[in-house]
C-alpha atoms as a PDB file:
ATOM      1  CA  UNK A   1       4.785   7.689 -18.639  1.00  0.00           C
ATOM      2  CA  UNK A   2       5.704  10.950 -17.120  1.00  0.00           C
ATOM      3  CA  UNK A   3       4.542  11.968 -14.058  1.00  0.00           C
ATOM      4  CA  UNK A   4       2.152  14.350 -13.705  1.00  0.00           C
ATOM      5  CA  UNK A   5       1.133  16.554 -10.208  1.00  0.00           C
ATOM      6  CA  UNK A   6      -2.508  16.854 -10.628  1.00  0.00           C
ATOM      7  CA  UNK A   7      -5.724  13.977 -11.919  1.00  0.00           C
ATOM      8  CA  UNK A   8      -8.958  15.220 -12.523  1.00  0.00           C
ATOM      9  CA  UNK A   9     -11.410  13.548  -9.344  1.00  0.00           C
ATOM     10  CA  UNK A  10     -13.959  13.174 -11.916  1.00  0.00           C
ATOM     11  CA  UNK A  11     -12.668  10.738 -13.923  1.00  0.00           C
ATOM     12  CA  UNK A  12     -11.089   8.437 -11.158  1.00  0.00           C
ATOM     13  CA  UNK A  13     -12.547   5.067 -11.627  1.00  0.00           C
ATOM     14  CA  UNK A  14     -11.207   3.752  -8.268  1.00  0.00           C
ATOM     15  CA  UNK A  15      -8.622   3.557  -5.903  1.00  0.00           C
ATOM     16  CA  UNK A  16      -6.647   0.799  -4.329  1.00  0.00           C
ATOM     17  CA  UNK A  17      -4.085   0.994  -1.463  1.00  0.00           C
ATOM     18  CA  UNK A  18      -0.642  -0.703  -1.797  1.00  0.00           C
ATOM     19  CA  UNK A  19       0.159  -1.194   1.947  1.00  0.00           C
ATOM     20  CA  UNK A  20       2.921   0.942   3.441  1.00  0.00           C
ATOM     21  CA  UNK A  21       3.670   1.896  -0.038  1.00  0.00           C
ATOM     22  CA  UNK A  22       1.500   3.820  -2.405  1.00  0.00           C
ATOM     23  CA  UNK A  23      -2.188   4.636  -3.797  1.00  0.00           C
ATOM     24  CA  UNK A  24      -3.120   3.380  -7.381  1.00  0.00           C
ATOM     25  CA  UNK A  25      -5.655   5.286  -8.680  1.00  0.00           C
ATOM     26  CA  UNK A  26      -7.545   3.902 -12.182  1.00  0.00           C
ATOM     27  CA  UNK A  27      -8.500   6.136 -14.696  1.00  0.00           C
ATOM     28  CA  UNK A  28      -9.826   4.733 -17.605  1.00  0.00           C
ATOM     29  CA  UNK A  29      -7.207   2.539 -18.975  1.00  0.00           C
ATOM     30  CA  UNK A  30      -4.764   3.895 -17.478  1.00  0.00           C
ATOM     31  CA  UNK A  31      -3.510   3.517 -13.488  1.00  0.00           C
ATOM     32  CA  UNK A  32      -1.683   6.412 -11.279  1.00  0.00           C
ATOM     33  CA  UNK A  33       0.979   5.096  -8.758  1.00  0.00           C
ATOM     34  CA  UNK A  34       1.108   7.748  -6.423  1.00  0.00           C
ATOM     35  CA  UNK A  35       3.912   7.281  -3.461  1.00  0.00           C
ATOM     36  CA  UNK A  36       3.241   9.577  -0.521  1.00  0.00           C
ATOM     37  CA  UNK A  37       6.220  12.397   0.055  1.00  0.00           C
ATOM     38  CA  UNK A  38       5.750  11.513   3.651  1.00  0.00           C
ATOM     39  CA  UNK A  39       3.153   8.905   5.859  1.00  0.00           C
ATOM     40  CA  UNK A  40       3.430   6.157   3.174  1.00  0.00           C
ATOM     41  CA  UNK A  41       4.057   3.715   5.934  1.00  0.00           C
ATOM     42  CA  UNK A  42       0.593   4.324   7.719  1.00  0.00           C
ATOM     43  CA  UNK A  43      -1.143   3.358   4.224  1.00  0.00           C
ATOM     44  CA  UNK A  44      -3.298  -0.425   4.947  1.00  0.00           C
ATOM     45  CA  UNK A  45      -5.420  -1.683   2.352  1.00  0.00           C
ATOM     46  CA  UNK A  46      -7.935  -1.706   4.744  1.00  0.00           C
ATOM     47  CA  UNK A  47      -8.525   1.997   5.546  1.00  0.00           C
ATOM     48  CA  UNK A  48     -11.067   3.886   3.980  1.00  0.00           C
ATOM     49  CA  UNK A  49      -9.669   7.019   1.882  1.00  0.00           C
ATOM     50  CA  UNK A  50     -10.902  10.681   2.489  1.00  0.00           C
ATOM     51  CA  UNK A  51      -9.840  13.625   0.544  1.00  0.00           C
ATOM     52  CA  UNK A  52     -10.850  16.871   0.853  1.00  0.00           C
ATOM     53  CA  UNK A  53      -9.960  19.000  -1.978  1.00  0.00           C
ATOM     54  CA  UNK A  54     -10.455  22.583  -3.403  1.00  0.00           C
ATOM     55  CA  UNK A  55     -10.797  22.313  -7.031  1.00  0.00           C
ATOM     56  CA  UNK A  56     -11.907  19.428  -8.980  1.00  0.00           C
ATOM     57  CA  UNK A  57      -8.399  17.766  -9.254  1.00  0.00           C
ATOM     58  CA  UNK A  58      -6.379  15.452  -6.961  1.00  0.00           C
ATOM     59  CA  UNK A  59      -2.433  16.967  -6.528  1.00  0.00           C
ATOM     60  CA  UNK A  60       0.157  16.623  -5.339  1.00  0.00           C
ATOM     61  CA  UNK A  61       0.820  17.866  -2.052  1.00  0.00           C
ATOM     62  CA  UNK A  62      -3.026  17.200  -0.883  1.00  0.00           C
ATOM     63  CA  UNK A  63      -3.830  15.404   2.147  1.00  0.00           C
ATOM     64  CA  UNK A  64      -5.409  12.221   2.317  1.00  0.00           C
ATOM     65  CA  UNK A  65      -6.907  10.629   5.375  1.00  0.00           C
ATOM     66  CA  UNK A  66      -6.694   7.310   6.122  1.00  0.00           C
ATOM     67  CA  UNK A  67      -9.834   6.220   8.189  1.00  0.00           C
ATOM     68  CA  UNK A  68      -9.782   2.876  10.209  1.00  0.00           C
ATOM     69  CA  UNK A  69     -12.597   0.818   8.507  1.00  0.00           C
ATOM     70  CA  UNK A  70     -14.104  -0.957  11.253  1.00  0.00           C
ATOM     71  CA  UNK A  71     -13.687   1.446  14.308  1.00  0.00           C
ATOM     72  CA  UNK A  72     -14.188   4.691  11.520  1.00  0.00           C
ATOM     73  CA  UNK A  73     -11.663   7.041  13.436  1.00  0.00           C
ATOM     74  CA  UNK A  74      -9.068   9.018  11.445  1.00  0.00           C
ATOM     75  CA  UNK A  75      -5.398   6.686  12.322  1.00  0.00           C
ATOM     76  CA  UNK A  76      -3.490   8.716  10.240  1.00  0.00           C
ATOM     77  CA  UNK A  77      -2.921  11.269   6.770  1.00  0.00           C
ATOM     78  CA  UNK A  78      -0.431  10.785   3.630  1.00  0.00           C
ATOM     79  CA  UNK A  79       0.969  13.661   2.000  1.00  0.00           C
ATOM     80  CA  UNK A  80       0.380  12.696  -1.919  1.00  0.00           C
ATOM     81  CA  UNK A  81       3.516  12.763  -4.290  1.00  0.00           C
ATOM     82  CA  UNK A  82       3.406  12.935  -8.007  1.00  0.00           C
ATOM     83  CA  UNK A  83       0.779  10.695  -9.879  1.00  0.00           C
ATOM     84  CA  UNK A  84       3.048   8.055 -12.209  1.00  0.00           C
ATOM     85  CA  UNK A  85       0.632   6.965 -15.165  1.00  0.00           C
ATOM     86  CA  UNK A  86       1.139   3.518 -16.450  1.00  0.00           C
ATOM     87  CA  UNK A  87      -0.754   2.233 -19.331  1.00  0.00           C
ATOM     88  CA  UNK A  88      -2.452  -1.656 -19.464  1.00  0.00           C
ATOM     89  CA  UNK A  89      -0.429  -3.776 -21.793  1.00  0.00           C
ATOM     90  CA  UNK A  90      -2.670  -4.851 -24.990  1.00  0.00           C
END
């Protein structure tokens, strides 16, 4: 579909990391392939993701932290891009 620059936090489902690539967030049936403008490479699917945002929507240009799961220090930050909805084939 067409991208879009802002998803509602509220209805995110989950989130998985593609590593040194891109975030997929699920939202119902659809996902949102997001590809960082810039720190892409630090993503591992291992991190924990932390988002601080003002509103209730995720957009683009927020900041997401990338937290080191077992030592649970902050290794790095993505700068989000546009979210690219793809729908589940029937």
């Amino acid at each position: 579909g067409k991208p879009v620059s802002c998803i509602n936090l509220r209805d995110v489902q989950s989130s998985t990391i593609v590593d040194g690539t891109a975030i997929v967030y699920r939202v119902g049936s659809k996902l949102y392939v997001n590809r960082p403008q810039s720190g892409a490479r630090w993503l591992d699917d291992d991190d924990i993701l932390s988002t601080r945002t003002i509103g209730s929507q995720l957009c683009r240009i927020d900041a997401v932290h990338l937290i080191d799961r077992s030592a649970r220090f902050q290794r790095g930050f993505v700068v989000l891009g546009d979210f690219v909805p793809y729908s589940r084939p029937r």
